[in-house]
C-alpha atoms as a PDB file:
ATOM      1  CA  UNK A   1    -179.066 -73.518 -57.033  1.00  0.00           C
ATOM      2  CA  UNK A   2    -180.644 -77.571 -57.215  1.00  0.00           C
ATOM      3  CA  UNK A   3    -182.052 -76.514 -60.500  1.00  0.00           C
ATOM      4  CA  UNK A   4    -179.284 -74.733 -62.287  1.00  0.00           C
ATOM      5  CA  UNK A   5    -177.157 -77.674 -61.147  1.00  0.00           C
ATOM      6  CA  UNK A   6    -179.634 -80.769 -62.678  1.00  0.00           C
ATOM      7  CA  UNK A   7    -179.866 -78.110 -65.703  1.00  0.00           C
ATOM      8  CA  UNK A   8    -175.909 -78.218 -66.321  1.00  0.00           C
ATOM      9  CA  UNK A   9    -176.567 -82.049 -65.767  1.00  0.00           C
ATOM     10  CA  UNK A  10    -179.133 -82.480 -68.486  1.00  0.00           C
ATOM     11  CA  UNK A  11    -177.180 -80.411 -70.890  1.00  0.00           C
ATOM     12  CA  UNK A  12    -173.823 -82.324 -70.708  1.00  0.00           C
ATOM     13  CA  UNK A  13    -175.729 -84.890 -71.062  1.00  0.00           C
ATOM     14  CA  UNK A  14    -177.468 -83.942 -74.295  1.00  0.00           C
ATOM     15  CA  UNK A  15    -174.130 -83.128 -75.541  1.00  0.00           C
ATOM     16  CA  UNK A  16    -172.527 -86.615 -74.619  1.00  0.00           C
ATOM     17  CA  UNK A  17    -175.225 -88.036 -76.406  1.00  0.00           C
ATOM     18  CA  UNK A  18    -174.685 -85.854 -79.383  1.00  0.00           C
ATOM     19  CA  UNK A  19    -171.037 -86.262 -79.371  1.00  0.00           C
ATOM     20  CA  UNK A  20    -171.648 -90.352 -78.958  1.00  0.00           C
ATOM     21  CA  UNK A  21    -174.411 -91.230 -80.886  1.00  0.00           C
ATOM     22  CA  UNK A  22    -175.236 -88.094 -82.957  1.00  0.00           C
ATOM     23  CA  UNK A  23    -174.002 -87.143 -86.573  1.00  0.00           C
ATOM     24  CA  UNK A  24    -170.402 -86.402 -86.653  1.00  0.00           C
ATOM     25  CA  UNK A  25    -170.034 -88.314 -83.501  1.00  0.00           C
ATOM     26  CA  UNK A  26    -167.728 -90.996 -82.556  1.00  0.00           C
ATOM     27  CA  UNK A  27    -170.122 -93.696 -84.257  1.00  0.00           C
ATOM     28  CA  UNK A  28    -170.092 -92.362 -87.620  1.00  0.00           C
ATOM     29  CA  UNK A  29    -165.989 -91.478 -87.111  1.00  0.00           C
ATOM     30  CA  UNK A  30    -165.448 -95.317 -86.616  1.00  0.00           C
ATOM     31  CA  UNK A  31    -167.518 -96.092 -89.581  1.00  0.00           C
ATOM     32  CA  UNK A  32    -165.415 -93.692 -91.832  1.00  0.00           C
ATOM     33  CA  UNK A  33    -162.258 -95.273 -90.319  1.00  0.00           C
ATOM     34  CA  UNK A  34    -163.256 -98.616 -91.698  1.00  0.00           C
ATOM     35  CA  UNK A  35    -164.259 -96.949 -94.913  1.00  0.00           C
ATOM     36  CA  UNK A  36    -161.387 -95.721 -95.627  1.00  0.00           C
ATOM     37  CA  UNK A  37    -158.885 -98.751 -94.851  1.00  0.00           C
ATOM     38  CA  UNK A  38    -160.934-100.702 -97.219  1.00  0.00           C
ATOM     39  CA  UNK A  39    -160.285 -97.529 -99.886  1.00  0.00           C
ATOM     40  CA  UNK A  40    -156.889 -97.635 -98.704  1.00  0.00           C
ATOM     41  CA  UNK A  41    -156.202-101.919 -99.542  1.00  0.00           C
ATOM     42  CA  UNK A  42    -158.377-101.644-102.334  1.00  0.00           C
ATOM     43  CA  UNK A  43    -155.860 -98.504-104.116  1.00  0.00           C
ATOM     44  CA  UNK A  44    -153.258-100.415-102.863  1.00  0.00           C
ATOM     45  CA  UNK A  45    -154.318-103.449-104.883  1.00  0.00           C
ATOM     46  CA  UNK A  46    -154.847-101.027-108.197  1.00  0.00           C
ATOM     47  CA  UNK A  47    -151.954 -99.769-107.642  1.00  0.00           C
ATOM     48  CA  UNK A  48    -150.162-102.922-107.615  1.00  0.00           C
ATOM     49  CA  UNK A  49    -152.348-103.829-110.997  1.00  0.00           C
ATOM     50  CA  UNK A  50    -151.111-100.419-112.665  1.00  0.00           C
ATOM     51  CA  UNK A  51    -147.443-100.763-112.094  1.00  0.00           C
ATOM     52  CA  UNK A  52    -147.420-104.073-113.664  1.00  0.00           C
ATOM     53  CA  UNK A  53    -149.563-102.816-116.625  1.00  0.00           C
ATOM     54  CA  UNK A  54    -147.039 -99.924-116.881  1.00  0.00           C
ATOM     55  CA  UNK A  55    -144.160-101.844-116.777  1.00  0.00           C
ATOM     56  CA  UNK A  56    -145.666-104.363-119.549  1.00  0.00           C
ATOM     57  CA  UNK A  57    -146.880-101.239-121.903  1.00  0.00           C
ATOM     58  CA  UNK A  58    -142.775-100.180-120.981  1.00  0.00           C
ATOM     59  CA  UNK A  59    -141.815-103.185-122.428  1.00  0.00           C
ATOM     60  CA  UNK A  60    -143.788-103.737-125.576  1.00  0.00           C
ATOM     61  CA  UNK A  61    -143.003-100.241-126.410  1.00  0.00           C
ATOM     62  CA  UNK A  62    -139.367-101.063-126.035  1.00  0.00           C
ATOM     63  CA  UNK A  63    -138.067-104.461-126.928  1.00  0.00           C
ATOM     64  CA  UNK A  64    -139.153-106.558-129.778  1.00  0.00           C
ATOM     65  CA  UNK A  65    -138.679-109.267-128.049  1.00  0.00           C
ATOM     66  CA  UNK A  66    -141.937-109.007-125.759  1.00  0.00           C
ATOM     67  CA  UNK A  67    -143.809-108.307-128.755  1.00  0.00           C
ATOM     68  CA  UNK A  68    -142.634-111.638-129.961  1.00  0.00           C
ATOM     69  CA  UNK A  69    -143.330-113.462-127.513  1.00  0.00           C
ATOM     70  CA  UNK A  70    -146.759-111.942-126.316  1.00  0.00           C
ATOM     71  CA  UNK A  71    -147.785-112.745-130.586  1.00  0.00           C
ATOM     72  CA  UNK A  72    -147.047-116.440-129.901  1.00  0.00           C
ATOM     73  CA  UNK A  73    -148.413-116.669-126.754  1.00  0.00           C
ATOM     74  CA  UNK A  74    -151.712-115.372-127.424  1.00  0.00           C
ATOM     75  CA  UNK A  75    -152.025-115.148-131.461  1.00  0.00           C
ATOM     76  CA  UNK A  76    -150.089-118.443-131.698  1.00  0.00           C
ATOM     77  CA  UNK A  77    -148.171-116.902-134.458  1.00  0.00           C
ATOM     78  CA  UNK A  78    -144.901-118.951-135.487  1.00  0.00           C
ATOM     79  CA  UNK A  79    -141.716-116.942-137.880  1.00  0.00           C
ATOM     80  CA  UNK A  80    -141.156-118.868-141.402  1.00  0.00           C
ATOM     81  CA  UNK A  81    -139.768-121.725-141.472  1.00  0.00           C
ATOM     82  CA  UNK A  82    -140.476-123.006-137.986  1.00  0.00           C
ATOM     83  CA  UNK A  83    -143.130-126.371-137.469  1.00  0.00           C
ATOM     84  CA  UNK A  84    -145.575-125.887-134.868  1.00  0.00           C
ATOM     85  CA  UNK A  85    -146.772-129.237-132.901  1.00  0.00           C
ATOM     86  CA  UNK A  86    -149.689-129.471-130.146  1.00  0.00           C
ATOM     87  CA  UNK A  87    -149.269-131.856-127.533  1.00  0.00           C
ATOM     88  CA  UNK A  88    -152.261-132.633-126.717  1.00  0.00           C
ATOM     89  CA  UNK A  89    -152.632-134.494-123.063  1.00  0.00           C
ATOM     90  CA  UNK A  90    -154.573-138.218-123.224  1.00  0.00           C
ATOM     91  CA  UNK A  91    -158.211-138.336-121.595  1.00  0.00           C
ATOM     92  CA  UNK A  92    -158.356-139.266-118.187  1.00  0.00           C
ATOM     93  CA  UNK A  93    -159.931-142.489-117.713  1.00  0.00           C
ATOM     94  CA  UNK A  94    -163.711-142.702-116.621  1.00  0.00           C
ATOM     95  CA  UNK A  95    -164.598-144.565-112.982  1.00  0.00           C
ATOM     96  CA  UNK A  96    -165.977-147.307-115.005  1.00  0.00           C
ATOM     97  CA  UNK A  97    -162.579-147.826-116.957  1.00  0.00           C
ATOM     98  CA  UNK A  98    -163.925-146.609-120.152  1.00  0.00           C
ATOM     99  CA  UNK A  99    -161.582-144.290-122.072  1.00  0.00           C
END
């Protein structure tokens, strides 16, 4: 009867280990947890990055306006008739009060 019973013993042990430390186990569970929150803020984040593409493709492809504007803001285009001028901001003084 002593042996059966330290046999039981042994083999919930070997299964506490296994469910503890072996594959599939808790260990590895709590690594795939973390794994996928970081997956999870990181396709939140994309997400985020898509609707505002969406909604900017949205608006080129509907007002005329945005295409306007995005032309002069990054082609510096200007319509007929208009002047441009560039402002162009004075150079900070050196330490040494040199220009």
């Amino acid at each position: 009867m002593r042996v059966l019973t330290i046999l039981l013993v042994l083999a919930l042990l070997a299964l506490q280990y296994k469910l503890w430390f072996g594959a599939g186990g808790f260990s590895d569970i709590a690594v795939l947890s973390d794994r996928v929150e970081a997956q999870e803020a990181e396709n939140a984040l994309l997400k985020t990055r898509n609707d505002e593409l969406r909604a900017e493709v949205e608006d080129l492809q509907n007002r005329l306006e945005a295409v306007e504007e995005r032309a002069r803001n990054e082609l510096g285009l200007i319509r007929e008739g208009e002047e441009f001028y560039q402002v162009v901001p004075a150079p900070e003084a050196d330490e040494g009060g040199a220009p």
